[in-house]
C-alpha atoms as a PDB file:
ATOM      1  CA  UNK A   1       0.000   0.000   0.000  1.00  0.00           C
ATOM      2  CA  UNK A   2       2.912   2.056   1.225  1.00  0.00           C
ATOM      3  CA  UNK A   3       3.999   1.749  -2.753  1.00  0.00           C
ATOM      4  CA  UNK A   4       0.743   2.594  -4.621  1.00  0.00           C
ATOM      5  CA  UNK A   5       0.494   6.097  -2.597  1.00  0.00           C
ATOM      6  CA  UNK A   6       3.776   6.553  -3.519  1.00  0.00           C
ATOM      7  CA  UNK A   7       3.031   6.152  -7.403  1.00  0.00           C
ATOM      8  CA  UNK A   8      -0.167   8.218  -6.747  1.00  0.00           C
ATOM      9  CA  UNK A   9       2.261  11.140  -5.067  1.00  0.00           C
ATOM     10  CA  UNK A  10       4.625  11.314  -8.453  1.00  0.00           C
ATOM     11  CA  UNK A  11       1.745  10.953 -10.595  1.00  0.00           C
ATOM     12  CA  UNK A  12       0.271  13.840  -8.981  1.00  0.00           C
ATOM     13  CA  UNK A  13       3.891  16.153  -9.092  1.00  0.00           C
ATOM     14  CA  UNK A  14       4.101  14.810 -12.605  1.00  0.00           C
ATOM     15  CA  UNK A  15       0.626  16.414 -13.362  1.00  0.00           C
ATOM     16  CA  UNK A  16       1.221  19.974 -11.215  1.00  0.00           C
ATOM     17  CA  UNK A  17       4.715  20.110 -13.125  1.00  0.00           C
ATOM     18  CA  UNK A  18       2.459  19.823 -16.588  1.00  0.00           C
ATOM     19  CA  UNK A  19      -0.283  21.968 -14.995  1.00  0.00           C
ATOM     20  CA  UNK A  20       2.314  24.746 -13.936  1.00  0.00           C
ATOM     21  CA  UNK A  21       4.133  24.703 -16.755  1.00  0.00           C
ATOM     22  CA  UNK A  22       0.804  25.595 -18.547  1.00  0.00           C
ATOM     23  CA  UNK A  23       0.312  28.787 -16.394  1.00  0.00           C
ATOM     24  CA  UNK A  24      -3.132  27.331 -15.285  1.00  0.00           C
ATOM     25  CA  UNK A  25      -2.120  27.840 -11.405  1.00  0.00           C
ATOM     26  CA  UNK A  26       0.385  29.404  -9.469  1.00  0.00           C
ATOM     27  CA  UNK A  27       2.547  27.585  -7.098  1.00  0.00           C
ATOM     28  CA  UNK A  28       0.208  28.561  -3.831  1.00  0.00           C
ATOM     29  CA  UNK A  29      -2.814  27.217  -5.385  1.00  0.00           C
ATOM     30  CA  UNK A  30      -0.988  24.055  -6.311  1.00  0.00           C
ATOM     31  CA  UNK A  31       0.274  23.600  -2.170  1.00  0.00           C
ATOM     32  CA  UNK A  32      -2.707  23.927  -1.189  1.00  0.00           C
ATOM     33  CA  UNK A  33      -3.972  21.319  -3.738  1.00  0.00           C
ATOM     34  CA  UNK A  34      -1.335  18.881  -3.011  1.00  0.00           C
ATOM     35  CA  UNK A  35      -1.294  18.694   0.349  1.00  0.00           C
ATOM     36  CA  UNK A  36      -5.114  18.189   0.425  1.00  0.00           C
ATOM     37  CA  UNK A  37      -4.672  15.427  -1.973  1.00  0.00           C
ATOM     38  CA  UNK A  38      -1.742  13.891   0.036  1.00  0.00           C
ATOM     39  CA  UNK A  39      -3.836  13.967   3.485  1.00  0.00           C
ATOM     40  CA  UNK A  40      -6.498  12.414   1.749  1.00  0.00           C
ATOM     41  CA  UNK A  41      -4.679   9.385   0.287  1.00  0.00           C
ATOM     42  CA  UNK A  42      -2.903   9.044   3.977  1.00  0.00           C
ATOM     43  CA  UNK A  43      -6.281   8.381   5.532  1.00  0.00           C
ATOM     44  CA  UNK A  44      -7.267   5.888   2.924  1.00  0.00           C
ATOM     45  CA  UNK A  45      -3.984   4.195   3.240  1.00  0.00           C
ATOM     46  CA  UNK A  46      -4.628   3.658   6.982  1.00  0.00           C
ATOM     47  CA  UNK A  47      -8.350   2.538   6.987  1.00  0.00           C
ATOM     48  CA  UNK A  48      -6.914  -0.047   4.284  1.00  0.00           C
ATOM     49  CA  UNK A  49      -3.911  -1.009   6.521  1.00  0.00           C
ATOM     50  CA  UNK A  50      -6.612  -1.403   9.586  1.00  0.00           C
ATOM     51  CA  UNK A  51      -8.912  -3.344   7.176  1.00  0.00           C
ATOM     52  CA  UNK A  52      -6.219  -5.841   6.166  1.00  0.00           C
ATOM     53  CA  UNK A  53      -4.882  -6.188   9.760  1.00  0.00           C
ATOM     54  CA  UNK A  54      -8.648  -7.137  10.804  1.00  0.00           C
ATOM     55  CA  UNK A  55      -8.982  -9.927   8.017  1.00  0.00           C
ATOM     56  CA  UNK A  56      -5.099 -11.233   9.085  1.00  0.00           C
ATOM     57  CA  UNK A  57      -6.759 -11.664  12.261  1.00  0.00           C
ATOM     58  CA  UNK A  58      -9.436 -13.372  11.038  1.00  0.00           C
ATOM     59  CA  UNK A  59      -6.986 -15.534   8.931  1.00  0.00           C
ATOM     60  CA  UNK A  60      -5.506 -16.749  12.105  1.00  0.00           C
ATOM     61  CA  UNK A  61      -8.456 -17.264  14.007  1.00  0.00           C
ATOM     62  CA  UNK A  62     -10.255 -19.037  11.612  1.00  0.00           C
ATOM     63  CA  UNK A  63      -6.948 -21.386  11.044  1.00  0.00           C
ATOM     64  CA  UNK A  64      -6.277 -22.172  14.747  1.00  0.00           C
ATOM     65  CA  UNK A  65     -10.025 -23.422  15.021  1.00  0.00           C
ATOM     66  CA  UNK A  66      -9.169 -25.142  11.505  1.00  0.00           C
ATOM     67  CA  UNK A  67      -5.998 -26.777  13.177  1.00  0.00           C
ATOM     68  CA  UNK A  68      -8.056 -27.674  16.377  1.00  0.00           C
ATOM     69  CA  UNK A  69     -10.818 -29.138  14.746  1.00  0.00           C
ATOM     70  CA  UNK A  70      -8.493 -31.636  12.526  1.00  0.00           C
ATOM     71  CA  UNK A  71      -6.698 -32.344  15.126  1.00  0.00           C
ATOM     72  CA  UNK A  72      -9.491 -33.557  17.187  1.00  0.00           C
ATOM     73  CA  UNK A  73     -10.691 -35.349  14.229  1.00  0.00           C
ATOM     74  CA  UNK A  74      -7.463 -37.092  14.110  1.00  0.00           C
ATOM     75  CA  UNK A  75      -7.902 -38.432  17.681  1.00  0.00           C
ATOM     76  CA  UNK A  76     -11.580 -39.308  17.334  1.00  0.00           C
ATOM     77  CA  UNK A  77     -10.235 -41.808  14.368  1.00  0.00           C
ATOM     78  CA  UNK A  78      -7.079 -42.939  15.981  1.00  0.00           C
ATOM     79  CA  UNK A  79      -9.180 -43.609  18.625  1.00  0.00           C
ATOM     80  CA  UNK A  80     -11.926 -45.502  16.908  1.00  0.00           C
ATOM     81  CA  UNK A  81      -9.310 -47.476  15.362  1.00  0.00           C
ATOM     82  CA  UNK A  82      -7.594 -48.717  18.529  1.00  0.00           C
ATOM     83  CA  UNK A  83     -11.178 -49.870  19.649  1.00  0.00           C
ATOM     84  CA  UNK A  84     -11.929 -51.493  15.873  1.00  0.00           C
ATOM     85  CA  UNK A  85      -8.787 -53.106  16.324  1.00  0.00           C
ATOM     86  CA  UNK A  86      -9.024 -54.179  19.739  1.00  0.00           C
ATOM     87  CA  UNK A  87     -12.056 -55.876  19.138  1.00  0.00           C
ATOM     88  CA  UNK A  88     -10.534 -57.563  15.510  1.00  0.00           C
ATOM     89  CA  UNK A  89      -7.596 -59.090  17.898  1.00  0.00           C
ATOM     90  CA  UNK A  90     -10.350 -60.492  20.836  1.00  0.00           C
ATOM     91  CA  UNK A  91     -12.389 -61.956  17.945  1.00  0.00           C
ATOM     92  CA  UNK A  92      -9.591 -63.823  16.388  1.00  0.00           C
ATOM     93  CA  UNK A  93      -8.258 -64.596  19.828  1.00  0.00           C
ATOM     94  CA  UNK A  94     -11.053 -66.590  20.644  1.00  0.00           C
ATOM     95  CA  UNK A  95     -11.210 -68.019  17.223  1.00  0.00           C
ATOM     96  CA  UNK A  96      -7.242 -69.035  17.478  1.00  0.00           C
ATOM     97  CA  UNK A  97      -8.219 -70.699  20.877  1.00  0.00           C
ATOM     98  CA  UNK A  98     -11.156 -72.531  19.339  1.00  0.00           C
ATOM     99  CA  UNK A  99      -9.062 -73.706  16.771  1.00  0.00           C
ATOM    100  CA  UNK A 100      -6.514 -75.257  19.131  1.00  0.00           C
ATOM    101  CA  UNK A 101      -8.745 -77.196  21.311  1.00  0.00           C
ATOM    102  CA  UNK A 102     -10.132 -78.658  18.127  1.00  0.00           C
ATOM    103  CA  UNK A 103      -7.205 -79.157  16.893  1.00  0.00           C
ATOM    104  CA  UNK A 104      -5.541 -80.821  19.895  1.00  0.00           C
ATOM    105  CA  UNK A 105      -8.777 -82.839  20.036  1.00  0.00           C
ATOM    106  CA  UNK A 106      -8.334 -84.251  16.523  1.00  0.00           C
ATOM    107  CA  UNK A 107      -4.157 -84.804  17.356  1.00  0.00           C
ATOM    108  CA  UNK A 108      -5.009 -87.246  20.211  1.00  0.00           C
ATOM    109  CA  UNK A 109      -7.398 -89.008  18.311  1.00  0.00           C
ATOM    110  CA  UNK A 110      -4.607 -89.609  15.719  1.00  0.00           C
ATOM    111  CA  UNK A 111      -2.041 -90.425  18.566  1.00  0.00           C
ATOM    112  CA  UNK A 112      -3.844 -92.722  20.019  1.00  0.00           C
ATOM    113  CA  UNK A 113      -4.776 -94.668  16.651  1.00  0.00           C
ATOM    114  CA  UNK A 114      -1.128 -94.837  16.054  1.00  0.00           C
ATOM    115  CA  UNK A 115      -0.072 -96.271  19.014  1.00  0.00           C
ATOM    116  CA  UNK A 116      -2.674 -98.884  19.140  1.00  0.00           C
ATOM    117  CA  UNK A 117      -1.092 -99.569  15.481  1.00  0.00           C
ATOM    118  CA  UNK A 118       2.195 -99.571  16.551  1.00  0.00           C
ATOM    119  CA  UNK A 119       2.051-102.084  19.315  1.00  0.00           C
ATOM    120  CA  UNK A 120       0.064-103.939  16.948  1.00  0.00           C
ATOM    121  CA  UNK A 121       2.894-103.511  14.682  1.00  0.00           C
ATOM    122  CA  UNK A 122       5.534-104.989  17.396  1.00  0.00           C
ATOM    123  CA  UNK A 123       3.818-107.461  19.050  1.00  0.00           C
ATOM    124  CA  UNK A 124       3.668-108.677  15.129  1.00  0.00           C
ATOM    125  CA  UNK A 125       7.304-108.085  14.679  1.00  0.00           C
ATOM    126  CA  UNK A 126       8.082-109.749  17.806  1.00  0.00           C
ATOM    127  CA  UNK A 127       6.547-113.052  17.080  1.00  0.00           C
ATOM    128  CA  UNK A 128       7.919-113.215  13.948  1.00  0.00           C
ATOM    129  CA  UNK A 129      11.954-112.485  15.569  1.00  0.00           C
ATOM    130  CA  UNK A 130      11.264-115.301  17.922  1.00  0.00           C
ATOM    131  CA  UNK A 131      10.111-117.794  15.346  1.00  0.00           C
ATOM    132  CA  UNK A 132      13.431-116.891  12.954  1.00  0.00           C
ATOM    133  CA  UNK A 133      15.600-117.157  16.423  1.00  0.00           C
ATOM    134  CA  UNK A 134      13.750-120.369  17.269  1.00  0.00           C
ATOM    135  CA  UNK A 135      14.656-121.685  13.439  1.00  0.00           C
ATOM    136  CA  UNK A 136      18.276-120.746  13.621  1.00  0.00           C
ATOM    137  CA  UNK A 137      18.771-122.085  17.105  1.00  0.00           C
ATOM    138  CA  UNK A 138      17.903-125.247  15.292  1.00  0.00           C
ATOM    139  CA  UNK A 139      20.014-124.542  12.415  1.00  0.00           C
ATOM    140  CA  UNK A 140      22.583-124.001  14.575  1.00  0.00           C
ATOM    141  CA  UNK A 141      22.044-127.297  16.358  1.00  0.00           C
ATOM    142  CA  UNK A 142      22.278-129.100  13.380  1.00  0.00           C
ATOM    143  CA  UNK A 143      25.454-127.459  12.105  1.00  0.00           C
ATOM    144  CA  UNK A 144      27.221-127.192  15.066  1.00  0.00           C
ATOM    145  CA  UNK A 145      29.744-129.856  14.409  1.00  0.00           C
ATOM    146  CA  UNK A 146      30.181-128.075  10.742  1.00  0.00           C
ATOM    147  CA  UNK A 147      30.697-124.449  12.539  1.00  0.00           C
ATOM    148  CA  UNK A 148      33.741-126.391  15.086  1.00  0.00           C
ATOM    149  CA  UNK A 149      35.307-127.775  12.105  1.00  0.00           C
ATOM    150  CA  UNK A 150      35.052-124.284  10.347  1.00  0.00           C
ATOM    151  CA  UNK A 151      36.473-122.649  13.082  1.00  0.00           C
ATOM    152  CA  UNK A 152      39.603-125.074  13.772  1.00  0.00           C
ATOM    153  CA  UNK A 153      40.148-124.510  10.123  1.00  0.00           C
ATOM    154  CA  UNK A 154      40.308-120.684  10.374  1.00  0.00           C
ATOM    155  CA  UNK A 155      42.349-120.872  13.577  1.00  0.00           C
ATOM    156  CA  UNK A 156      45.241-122.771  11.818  1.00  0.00           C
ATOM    157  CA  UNK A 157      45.160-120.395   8.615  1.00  0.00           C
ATOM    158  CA  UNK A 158      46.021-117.409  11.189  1.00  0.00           C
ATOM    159  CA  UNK A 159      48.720-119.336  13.365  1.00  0.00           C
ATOM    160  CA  UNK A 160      50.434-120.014   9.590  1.00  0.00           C
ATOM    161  CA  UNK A 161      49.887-116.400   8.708  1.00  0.00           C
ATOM    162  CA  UNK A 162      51.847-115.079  12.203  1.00  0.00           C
ATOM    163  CA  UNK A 163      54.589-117.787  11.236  1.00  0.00           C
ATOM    164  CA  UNK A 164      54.759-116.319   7.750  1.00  0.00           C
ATOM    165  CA  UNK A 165      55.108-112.854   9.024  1.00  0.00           C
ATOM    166  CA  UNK A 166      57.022-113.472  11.303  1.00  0.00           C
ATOM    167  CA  UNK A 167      59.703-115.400   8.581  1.00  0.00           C
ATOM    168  CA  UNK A 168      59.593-112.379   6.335  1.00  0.00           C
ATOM    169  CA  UNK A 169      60.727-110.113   9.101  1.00  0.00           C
ATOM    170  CA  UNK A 170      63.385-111.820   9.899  1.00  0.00           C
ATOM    171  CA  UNK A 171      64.202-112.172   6.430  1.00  0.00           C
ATOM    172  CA  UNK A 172      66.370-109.446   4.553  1.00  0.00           C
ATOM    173  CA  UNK A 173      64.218-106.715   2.812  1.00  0.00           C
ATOM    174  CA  UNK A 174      65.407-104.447  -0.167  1.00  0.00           C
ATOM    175  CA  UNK A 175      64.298-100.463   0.969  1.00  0.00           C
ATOM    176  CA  UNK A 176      65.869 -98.530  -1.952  1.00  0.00           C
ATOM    177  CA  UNK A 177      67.465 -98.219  -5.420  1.00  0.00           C
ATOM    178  CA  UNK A 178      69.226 -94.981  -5.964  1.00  0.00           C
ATOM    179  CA  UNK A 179      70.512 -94.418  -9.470  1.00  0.00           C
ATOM    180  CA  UNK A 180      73.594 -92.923 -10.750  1.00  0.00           C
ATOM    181  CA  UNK A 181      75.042 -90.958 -13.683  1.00  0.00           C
ATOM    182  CA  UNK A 182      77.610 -92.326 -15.725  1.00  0.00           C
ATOM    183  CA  UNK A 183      81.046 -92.321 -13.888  1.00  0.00           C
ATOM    184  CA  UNK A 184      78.916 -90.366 -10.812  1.00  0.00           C
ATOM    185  CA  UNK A 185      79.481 -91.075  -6.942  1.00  0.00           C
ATOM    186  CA  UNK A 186      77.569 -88.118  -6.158  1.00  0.00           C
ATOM    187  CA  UNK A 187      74.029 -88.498  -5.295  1.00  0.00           C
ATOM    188  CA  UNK A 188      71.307 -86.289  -6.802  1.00  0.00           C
ATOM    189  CA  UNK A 189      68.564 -84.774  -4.937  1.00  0.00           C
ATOM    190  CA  UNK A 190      66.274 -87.373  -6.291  1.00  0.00           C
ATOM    191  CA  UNK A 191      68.649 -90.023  -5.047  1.00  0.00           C
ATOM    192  CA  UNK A 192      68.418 -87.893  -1.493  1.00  0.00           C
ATOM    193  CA  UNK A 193      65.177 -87.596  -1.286  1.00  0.00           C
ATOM    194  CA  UNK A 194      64.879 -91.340  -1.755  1.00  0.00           C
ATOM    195  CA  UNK A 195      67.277 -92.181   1.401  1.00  0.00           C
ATOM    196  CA  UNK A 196      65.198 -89.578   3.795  1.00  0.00           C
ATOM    197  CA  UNK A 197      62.618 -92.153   2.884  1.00  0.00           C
ATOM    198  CA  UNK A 198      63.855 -95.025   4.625  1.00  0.00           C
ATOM    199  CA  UNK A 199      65.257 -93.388   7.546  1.00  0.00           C
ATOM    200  CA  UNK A 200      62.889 -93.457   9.340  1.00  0.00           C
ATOM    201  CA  UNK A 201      62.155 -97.368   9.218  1.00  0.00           C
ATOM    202  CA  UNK A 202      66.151 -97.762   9.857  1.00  0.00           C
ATOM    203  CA  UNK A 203      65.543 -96.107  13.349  1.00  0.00           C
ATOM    204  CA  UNK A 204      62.294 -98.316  13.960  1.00  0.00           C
ATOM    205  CA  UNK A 205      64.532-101.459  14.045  1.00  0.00           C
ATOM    206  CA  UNK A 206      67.519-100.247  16.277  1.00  0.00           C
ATOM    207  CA  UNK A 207      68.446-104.310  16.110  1.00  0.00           C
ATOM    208  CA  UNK A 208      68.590-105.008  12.170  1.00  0.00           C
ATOM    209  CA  UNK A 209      72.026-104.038  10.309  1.00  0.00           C
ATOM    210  CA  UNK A 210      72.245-102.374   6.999  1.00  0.00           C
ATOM    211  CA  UNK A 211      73.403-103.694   3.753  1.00  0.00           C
ATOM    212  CA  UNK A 212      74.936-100.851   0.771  1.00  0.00           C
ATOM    213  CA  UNK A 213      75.544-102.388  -2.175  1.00  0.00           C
ATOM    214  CA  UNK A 214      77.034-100.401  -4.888  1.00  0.00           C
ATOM    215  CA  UNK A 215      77.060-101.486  -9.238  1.00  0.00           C
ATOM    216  CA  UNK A 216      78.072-100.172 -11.795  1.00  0.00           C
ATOM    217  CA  UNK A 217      77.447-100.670 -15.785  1.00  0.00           C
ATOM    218  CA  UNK A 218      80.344-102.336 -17.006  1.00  0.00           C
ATOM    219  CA  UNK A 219      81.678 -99.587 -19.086  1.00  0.00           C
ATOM    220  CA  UNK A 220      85.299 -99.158 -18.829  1.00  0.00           C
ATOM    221  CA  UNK A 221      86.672 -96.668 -16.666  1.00  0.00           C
ATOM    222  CA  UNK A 222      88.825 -94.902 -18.695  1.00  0.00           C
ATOM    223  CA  UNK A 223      89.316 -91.292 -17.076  1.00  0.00           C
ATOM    224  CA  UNK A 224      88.613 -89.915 -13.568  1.00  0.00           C
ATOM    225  CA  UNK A 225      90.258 -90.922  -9.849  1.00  0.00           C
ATOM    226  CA  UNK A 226      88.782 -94.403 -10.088  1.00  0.00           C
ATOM    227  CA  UNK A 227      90.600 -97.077 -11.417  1.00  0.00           C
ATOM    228  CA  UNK A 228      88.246 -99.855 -12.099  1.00  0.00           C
ATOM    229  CA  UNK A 229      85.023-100.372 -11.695  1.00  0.00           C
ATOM    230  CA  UNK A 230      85.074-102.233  -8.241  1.00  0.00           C
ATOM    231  CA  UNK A 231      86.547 -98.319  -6.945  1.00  0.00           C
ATOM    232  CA  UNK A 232      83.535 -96.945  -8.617  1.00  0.00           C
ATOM    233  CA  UNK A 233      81.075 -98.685  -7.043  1.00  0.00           C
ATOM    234  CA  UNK A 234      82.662 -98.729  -3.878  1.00  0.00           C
ATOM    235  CA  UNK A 235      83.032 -95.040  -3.935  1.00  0.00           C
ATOM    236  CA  UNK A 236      78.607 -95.055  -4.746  1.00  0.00           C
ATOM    237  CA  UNK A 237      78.385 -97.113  -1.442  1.00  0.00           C
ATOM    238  CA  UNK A 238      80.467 -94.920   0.498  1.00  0.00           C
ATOM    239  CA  UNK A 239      78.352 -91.566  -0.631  1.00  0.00           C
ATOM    240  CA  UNK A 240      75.043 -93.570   0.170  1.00  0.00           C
ATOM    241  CA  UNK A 241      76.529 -94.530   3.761  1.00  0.00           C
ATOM    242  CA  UNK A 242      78.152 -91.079   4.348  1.00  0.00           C
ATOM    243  CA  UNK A 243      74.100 -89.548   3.862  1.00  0.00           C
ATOM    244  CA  UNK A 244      72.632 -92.197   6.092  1.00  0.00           C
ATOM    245  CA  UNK A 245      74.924 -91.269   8.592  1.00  0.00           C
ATOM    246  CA  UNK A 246      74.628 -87.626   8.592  1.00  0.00           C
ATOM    247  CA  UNK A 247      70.716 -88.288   8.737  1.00  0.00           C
ATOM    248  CA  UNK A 248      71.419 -90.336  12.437  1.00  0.00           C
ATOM    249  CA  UNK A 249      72.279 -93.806  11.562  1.00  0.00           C
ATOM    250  CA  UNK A 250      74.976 -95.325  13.332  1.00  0.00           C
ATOM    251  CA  UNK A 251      77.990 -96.346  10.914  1.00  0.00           C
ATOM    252  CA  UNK A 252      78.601 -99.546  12.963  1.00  0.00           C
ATOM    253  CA  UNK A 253      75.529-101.087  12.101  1.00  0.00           C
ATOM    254  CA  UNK A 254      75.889-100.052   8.132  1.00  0.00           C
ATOM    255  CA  UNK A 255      78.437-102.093   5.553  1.00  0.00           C
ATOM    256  CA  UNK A 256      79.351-100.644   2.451  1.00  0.00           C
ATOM    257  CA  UNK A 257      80.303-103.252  -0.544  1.00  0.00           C
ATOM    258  CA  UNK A 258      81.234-102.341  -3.906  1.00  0.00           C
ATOM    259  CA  UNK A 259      80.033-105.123  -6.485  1.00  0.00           C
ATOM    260  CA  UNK A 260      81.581-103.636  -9.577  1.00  0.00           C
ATOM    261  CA  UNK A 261      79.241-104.670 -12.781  1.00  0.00           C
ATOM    262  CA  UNK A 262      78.953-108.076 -11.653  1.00  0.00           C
ATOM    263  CA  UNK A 263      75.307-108.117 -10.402  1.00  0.00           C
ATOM    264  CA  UNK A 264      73.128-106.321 -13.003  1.00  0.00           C
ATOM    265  CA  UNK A 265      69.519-105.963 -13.272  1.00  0.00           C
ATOM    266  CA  UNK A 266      69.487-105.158 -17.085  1.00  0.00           C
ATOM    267  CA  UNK A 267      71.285-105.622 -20.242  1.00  0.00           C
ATOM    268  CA  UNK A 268      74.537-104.249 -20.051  1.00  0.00           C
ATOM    269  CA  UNK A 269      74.603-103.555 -23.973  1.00  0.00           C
ATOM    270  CA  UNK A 270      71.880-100.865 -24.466  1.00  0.00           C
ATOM    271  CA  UNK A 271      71.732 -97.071 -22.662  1.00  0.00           C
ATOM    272  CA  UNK A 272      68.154 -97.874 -20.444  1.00  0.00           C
ATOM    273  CA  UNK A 273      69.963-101.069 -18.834  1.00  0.00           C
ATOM    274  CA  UNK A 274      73.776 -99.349 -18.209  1.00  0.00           C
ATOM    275  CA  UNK A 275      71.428 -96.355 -16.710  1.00  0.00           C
ATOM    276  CA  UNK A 276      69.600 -99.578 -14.479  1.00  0.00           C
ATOM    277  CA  UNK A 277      72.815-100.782 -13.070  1.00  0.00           C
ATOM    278  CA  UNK A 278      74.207 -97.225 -12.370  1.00  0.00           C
ATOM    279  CA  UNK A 279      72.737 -97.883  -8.903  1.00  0.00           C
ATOM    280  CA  UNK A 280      72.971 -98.296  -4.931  1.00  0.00           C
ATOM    281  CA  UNK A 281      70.500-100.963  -2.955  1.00  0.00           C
ATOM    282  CA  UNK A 282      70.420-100.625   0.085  1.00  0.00           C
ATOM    283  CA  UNK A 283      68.587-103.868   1.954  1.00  0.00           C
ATOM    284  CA  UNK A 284      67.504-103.860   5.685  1.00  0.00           C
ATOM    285  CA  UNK A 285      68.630-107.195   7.304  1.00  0.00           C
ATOM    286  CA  UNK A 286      66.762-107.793  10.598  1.00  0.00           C
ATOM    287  CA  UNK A 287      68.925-111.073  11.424  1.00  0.00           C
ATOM    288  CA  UNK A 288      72.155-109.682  10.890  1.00  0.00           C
ATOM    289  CA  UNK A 289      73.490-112.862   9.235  1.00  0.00           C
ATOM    290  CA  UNK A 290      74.221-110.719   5.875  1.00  0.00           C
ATOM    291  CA  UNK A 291      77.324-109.011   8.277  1.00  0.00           C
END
């Protein structure tokens, strides 16, 4: 409002400048006009300010009773609600409980038809076990003369069986091979890995002495610090026995022998069989009759 008397104001200098500068009034006259004009747009601005203020205060009013009235609304259905669902939650209560009793009613109805069936059922069963014990009691009469035989029978087969186990442990038994290159005495890690192998079952029979047999192919030794080769495979023995040792085995109860190329396992005359005899055995004797 404060804007459109404003606008009103410079409309009305804009119209006393136009007036004036027609010589229509003289600057007295136009005072006198303008200030009547100005004093009468003040008062209207003010009764509209007061009329606005008193419909803003009817705004509010009306919008707090508004506010009130849904609020109270609000709880009347929240309310109403509660109650509808308070009585939805009795009613199915009831009906949940109703449901139970008939449906515990109808389970003991079923257990007790089963369990007149199932002692049916066992009193059945139970006859019929002591009928098939009562048959093979007989059966057993009859073949009890068989069953002694049968069992004498078995009883001798495991006595030979202990005898035969115990022969082959006191027999001597072959643990490894390790191979060799040509002219070698070194052993590879194949050849090591081999030996770690057996240790173990060397130091599970502290009693039993070990046997190291070294071969070799039968090629003649031509170059190198052996001079035969009986030194070659004596020198393969003495690396085999020199690992075992350094592993924990006790050198008195391991002898070394060097067997030159007179105990081969394959043909001497092609490159699979020389590679064959290239080798160390090394045989666990339990007896000690090989020393």
């Amino acid at each position: 409002m404060k804007t459109t008397g404003t606008l009103i104001v410079a409309a009305l200098l804009v119209v006393s400048i136009a007036v004036i500068g027609c010589g229509k009034l003289n600057q007295e006259e136009f005072e006198m006009w303008k200030n009547e004009h100005v004093a009468h747009i003040d008062q209207s601005t003010t009764e509209i300010k007061n009329q606005i203020s008193t419909l803003d205060a009817k705004v509010d009013q009306n919008n707090k009773a508004t506010m009130e009235a849904i609020s109270r609304a609000k709880d009347e259905a929240i309310a109403a609600s509660q109650q509808g669902d308070a009585d939805t939650i009795a009613a199915a209560d009831q009906n949940t409980k109703e449901e139970n009793a008939k449906l515990r009613a109808d389970l003991s109805k079923v257990i007790d038809m089963q369990g007149k069936e199932s002692n049916n059922f066992a009193k059945a069963e139970d006859a019929k076990i002591k009928s098939e014990l009562m048959d093979l009691a007989k059966s057993l009469n009859t073949q009890g003369m068989d069953l002694k035989k049968a069992m004498a029978q078995i009883a001798s087969i495991l006595e030979d069986i202990t005898e035969l186990k115990a022969e082959a442990a006191s027999k001597p038994s072959l643990l490894v091979t390790v191979t060799f290159g040509s002219g070698q005495t070194g052993l590879s890690s194949k050849g090591k890995e081999m030996l770690d192998g057996i240790v173990g079952q060397i130091m599970e029979n502290p009693g039993a002495e070990i046997l190291v047999e070294g071969h070799a192919d039968g090629t003649p030794v031509l170059r190198g610090g052996f001079r035969s080769n009986w030194d070659l495979s004596q020198a393969r023995a003495n690396s085999v026995v020199k690992y075992l040792t350094s592993k924990g085995v006790e050198s008195a109860r391991i002898k070394a022998v060097g067997k030159a190329h007179t105990d081969p396992v394959a043909p001497q005359n092609t490159t699979a069989g020389r590679a064959m005899n290239r080798r160390v055995e090394v045989t666990l004797n339990p007896s000690g009759s090989m020393m």
